[in-house]
C-alpha atoms as a PDB file:
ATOM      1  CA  UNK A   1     -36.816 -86.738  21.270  1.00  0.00           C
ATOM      2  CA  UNK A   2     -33.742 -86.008  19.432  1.00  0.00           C
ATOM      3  CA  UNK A   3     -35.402 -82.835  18.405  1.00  0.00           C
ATOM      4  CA  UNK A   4     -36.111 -81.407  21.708  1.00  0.00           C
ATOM      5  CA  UNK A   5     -33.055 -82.546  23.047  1.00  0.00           C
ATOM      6  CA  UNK A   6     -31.001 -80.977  20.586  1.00  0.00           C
ATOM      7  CA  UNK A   7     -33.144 -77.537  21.049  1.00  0.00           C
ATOM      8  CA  UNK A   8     -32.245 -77.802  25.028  1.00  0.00           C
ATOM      9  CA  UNK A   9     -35.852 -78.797  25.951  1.00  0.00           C
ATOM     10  CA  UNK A  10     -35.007 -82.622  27.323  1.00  0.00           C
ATOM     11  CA  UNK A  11     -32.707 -83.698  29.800  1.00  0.00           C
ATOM     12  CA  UNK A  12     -29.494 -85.845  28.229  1.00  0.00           C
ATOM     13  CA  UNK A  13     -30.373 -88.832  29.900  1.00  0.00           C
ATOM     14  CA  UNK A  14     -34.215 -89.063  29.268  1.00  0.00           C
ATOM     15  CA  UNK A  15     -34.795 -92.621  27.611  1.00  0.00           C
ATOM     16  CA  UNK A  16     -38.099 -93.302  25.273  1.00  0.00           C
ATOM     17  CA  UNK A  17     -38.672 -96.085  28.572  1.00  0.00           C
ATOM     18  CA  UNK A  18     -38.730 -93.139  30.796  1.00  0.00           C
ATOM     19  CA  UNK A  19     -41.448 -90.805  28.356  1.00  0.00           C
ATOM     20  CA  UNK A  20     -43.286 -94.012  28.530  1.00  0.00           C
ATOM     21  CA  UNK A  21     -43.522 -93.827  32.168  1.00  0.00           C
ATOM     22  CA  UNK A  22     -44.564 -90.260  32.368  1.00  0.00           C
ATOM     23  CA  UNK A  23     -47.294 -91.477  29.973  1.00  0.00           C
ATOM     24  CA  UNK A  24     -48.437 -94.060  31.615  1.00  0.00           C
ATOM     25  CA  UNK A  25     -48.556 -91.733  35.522  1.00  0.00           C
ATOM     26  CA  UNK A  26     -51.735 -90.835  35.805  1.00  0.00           C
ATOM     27  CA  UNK A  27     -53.300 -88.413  38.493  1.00  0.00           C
ATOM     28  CA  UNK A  28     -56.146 -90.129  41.041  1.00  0.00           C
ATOM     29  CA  UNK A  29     -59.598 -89.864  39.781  1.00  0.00           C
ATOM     30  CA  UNK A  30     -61.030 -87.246  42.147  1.00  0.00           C
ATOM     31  CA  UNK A  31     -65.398 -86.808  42.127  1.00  0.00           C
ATOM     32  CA  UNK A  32     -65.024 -82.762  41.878  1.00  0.00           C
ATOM     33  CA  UNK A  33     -64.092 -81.966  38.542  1.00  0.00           C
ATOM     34  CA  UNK A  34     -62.694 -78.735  39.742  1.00  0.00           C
ATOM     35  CA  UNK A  35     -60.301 -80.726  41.587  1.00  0.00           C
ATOM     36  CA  UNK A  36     -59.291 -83.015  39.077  1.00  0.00           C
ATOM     37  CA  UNK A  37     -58.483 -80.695  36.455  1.00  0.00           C
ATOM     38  CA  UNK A  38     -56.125 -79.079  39.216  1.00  0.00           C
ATOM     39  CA  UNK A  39     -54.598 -82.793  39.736  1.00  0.00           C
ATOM     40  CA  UNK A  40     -54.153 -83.077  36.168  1.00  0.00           C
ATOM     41  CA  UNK A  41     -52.037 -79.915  35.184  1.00  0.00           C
ATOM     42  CA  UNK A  42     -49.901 -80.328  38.578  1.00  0.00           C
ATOM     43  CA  UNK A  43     -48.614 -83.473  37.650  1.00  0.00           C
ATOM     44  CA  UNK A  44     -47.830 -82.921  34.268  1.00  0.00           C
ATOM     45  CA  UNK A  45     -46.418 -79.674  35.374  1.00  0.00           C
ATOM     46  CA  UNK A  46     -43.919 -81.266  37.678  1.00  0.00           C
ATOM     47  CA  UNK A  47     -43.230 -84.266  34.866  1.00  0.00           C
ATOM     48  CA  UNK A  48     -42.474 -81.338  32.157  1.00  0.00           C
ATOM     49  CA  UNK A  49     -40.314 -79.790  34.618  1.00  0.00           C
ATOM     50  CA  UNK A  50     -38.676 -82.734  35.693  1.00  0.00           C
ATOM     51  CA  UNK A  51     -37.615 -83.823  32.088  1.00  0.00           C
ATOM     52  CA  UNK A  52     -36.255 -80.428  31.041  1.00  0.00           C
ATOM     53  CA  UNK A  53     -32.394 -80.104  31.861  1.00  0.00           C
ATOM     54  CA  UNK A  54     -32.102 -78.746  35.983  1.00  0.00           C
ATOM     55  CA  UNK A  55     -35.670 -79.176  35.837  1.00  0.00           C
ATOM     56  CA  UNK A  56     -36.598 -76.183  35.266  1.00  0.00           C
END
């Protein structure tokens, strides 16, 4: 974390309990896989983006 802090990647106030959280969000389990891939890379687009500084 320090890391990607230091390079500007992560948010100042991003705790370990908070990447822990992002881990454990999961997308619903949709039946078209189509679909669910789609689910899948929205969310942790919008988690990514939320983490970097003015979530960008």
């Amino acid at each position: 974390m320090e890391r990607t802090r230091a390079a500007g990647q992560l948010r100042a106030d991003v705790t370990v309990a908070d990447l822990l959280l992002v881990i454990a969000t999961t997308p619903p389990r949709l039946d078209d896989p189509t679909r669910q891939t789609a689910a899948e890379a929205r969310l942790l687009e919008i988690l990514l983006q939320g983490l970097r500084p003015g979530g960008r």
